[in-house]
Protein backbone atom coordinates (compact mmCIF):
# COMPACT_ATOMS: atom_id res chain seq x y z
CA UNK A 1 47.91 -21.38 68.43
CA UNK A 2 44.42 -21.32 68.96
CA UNK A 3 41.89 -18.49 67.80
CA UNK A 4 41.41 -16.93 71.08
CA UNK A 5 44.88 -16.82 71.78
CA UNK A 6 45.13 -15.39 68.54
CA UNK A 7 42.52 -12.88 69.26
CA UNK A 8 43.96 -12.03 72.66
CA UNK A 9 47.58 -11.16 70.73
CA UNK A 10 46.21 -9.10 68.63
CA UNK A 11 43.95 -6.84 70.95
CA UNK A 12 47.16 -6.71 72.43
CA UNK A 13 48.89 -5.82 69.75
CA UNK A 14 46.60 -3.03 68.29
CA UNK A 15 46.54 -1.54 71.60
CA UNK A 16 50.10 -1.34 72.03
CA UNK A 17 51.64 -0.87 68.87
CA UNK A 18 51.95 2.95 69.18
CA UNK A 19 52.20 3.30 73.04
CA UNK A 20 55.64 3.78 74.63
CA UNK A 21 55.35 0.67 76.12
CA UNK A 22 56.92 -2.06 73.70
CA UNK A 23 53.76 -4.45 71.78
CA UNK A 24 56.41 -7.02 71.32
CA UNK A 25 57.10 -7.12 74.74
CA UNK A 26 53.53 -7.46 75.76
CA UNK A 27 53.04 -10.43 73.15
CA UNK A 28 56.34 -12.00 74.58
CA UNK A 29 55.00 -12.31 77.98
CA UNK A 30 51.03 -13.44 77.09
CA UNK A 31 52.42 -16.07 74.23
CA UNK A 32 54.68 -17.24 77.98
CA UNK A 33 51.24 -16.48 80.39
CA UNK A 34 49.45 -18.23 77.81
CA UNK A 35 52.14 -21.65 77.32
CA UNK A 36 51.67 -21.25 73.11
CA UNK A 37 53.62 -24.42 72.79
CA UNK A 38 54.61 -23.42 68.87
CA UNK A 39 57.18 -20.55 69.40
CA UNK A 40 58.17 -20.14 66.21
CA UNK A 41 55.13 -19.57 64.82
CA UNK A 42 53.95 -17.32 67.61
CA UNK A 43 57.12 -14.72 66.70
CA UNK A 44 56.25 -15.04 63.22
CA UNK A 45 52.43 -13.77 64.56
CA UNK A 46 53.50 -11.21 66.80
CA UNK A 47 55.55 -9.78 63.96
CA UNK A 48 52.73 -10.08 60.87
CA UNK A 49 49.83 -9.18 62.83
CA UNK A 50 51.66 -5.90 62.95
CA UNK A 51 50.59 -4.98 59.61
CA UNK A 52 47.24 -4.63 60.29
CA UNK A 53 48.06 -1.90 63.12
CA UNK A 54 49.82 -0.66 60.89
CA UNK A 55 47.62 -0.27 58.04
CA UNK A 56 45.09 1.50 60.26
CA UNK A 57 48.08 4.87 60.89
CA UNK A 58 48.09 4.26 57.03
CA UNK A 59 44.11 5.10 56.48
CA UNK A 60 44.74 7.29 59.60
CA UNK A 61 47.41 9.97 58.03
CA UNK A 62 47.28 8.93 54.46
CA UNK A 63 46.11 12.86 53.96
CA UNK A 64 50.63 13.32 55.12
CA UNK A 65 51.27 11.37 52.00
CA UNK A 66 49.63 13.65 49.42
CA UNK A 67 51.55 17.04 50.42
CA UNK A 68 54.77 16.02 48.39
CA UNK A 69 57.45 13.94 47.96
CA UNK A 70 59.18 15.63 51.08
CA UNK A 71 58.05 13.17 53.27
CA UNK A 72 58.29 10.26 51.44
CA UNK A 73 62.24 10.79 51.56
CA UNK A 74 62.42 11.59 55.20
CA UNK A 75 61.11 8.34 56.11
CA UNK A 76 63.28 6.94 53.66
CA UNK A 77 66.27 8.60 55.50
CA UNK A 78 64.92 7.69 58.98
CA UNK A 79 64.34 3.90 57.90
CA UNK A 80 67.88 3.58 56.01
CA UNK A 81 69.50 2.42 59.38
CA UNK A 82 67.23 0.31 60.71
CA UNK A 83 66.79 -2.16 58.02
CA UNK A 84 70.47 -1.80 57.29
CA UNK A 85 71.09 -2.97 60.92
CA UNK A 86 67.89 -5.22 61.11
CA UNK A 87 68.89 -7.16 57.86
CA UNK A 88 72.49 -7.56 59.84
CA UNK A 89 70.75 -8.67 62.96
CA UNK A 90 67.64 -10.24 62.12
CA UNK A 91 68.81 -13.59 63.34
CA UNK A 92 70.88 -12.99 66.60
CA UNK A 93 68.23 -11.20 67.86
CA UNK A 94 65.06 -13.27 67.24
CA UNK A 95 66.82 -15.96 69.05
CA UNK A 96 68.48 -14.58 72.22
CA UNK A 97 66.59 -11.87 73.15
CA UNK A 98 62.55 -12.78 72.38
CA UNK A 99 62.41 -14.01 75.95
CA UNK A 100 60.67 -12.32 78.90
CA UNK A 101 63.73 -11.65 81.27
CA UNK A 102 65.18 -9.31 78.60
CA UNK A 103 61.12 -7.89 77.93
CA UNK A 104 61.19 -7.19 81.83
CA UNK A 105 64.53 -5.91 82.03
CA UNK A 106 63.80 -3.34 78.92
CA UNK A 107 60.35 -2.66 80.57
CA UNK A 108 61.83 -1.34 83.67
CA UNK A 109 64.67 0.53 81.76
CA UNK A 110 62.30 1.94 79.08
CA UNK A 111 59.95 2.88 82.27
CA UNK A 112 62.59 5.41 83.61
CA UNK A 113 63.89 6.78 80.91
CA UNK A 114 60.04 7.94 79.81
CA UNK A 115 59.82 9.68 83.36
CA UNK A 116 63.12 11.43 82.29
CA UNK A 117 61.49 12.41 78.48
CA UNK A 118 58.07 13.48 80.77
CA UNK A 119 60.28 15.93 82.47
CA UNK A 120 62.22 17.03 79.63
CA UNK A 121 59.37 17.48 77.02
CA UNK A 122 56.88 19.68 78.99
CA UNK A 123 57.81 22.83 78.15
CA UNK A 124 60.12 22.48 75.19
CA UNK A 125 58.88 23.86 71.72
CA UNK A 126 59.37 22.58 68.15
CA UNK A 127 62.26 24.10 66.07
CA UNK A 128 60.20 22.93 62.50
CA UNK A 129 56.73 24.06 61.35
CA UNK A 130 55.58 20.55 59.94
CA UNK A 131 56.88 16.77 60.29
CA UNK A 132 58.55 17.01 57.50
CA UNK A 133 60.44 19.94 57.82
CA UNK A 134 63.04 17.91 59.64
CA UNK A 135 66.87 17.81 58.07
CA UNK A 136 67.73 14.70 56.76
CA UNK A 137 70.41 14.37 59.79
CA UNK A 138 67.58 14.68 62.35
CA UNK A 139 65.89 11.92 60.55
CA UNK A 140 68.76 9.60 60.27
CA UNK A 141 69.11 9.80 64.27
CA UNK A 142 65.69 9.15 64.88
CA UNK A 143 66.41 5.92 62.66
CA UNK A 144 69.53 5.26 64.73
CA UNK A 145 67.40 5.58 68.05
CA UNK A 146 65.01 3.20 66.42
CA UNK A 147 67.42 0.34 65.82
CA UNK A 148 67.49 0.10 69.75
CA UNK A 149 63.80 -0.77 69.68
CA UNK A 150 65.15 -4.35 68.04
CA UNK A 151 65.85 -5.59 72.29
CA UNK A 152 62.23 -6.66 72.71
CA UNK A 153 60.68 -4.50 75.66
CA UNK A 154 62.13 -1.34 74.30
CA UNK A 155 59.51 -0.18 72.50
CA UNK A 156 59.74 1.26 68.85
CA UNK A 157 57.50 3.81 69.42
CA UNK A 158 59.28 4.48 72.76
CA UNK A 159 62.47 4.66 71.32
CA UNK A 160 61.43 6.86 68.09
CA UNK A 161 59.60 9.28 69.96
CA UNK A 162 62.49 10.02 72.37
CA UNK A 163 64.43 10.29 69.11
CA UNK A 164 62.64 12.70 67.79
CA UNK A 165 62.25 15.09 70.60
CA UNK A 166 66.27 14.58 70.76
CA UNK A 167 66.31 16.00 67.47
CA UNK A 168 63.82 18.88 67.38
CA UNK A 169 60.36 17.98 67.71
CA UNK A 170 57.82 18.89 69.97
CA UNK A 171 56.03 15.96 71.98
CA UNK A 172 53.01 15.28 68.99
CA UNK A 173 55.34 16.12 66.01
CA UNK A 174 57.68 13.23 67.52
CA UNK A 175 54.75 11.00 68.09
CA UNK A 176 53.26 11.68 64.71
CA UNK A 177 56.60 11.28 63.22
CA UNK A 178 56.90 7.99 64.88
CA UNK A 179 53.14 7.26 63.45
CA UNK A 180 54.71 7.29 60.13
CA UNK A 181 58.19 5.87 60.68
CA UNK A 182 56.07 2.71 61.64
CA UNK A 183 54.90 2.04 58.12
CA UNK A 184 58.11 1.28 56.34
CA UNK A 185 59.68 -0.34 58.87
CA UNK A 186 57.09 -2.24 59.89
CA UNK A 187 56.18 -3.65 56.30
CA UNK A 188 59.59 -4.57 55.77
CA UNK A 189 59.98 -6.45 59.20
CA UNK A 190 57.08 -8.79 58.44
CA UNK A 191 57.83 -8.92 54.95
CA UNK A 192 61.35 -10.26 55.64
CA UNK A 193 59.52 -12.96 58.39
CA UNK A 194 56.94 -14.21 56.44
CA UNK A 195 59.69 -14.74 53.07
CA UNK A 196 62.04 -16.63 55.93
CA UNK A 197 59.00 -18.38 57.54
CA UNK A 198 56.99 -19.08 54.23
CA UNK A 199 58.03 -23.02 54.10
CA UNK A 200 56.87 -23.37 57.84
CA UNK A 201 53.18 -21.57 57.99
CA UNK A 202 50.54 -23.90 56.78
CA UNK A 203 47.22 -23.26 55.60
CA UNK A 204 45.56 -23.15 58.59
CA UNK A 205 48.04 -20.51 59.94
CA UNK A 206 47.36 -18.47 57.02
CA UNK A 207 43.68 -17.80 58.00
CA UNK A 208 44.94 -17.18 62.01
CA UNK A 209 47.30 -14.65 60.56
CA UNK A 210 44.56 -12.62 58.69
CA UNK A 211 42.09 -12.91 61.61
CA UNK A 212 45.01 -11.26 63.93
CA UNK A 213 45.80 -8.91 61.57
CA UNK A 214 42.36 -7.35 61.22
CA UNK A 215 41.52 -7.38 65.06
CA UNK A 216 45.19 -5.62 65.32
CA UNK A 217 43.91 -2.95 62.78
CA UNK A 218 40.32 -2.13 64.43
CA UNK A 219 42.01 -1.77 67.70
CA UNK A 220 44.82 0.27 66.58
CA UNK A 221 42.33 2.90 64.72
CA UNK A 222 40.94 3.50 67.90
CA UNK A 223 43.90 3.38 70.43
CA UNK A 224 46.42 6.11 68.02
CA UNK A 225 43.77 8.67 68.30
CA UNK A 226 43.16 8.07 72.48
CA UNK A 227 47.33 7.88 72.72
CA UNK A 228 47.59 11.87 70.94
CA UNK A 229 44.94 12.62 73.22
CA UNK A 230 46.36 11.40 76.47
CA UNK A 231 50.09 12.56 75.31
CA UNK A 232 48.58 15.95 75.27
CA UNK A 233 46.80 16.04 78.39
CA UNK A 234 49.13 14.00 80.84
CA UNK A 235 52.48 13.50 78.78
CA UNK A 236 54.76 10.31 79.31
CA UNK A 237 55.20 10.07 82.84
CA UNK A 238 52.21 6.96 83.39
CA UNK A 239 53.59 5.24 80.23
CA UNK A 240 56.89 4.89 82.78
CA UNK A 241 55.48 4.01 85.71
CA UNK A 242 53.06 1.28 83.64
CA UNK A 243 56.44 -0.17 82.22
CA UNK A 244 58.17 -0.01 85.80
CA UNK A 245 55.25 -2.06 87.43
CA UNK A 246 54.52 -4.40 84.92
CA UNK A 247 58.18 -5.00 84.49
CA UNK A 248 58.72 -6.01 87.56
CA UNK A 249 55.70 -8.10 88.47
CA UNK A 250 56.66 -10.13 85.16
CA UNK A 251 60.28 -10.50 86.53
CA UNK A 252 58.93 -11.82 89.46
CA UNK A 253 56.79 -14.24 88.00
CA UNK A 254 59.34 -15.25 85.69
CA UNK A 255 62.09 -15.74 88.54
CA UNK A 256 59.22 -17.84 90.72
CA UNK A 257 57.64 -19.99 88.22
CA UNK A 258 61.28 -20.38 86.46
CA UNK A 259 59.75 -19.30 82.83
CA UNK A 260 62.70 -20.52 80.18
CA UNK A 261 64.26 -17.94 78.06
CA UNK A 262 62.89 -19.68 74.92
CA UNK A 263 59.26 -18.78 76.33
């Protein structure tokens, strides 16, 4: 991987990360638009260079994490089945489904279902005061809806947000909510890669990583605080249609130029 394919991944990445619209997935298909011949170690990249996004929610809320230990414990709750699940599935699903007919497929599935949560949202009203007023039930489904953001093209954002306006919240609580979720899980999924990668990333790799991570972070910072904005104002409904176009332009593309499902 070179440094401007690194640099394009990340901007990518940052950008994405906290959008309904799957960063993973978008990485899949420019790592396959982009022929990065070393797919291993472009997974392992898409995965750490998440940890710079999501140190920048970190420096974002890190005012949430001085209000007590309430919160601390919800998240704990929320992340419980994920990396239960994750730790279960870590392998099966890095090497069947990182592919872009399943990101296109997701896409256009995760597309219609936003329209639905568009519709759904608009009008409906919180049933807590704060984030972490939420029962520890409520947060353990939102970590059940989260394990379905493992199928690439989902979206873990997507996927948490829906979850949490399932389970009570209003749409910025649940995006918010979803803000914070990120951090634990997201530590402990590039954690885990880079301890089962460590023998295969050279020195060289090492400096790529840090460079993505940091271009992930400055673009995040900037792209959490335009996505509460724009969820206010316009709500989910171009997040879907985004998906459902891009989803099937890739599918396309993949079925024409016969893209392998290792890409």
């Amino acid at each position: 991987m070179t440094y401007f394919q690194a640099f394009i991944i990340a901007i990518i990445e940052g950008l994405t990360e906290f959008l309904p619209v799957s960063s993973t997935g978008h990485m899949i298909l420019a790592s396959s638009l982009m022929k990065i011949q070393n797919h291993q170690f472009a997974e392992t990249f898409e995965i750490v260079i998440q940890l710079g996004a999501i140190l920048a929610v970190l420096f974002l809320y890190i005012k949430r994490f001085f209000v007590g230990i309430n919160i601390y414990i919800k998240l704990f709750v929320a992340f419980l089945p994920t990396g239960f699940i994750g730790l279960l599935a870590y392998k099966t699903i890095k090497l069947y489904l990182f592919n872009p007919y399943v990101v296109s497929i997701s896409l256009i599935a995760g597309g219609l279902v936003l329209i639905f949560l568009d519709k759904w949202s608009s009008t409906k009203e919180s049933e807590y005061k704060e984030v972490e007023d939420i029962s520890y039930l409520n947060a353990a489904k939102i970590g059940l809806f989260q394990c379905i953001s493992m199928i690439p093209g989902v979206s873990r954002s997507a996927a948490t947000i829906f979850g949490g306006i399932f389970s009570g919240f209003n749409r910025q609580q649940a995006a918010e909510f979803s803000f914070l979720l990120a951090i634990p899980t997201m530590f402990a999924a590039s954690g885990y890669d880079l301890l089962k990668e460590k023998d295969n990333i050279h020195s060289n790799d090492i400096s790529i990583l840090f460079f993505g991570a940091l271009i992930a972070f400055v673009v995040a910072f900037f792209a959490v605080k335009a996505f509460v904005n724009f969820l206010n104002k316009y709500g989910f409904k171009h997040f879907g249609y985004y998906r459902i176009i891009l989803g099937v332009l890739f599918l396309i593309y993949a079925l024409i130029t016969g893209l392998e499902l290792t890409a």
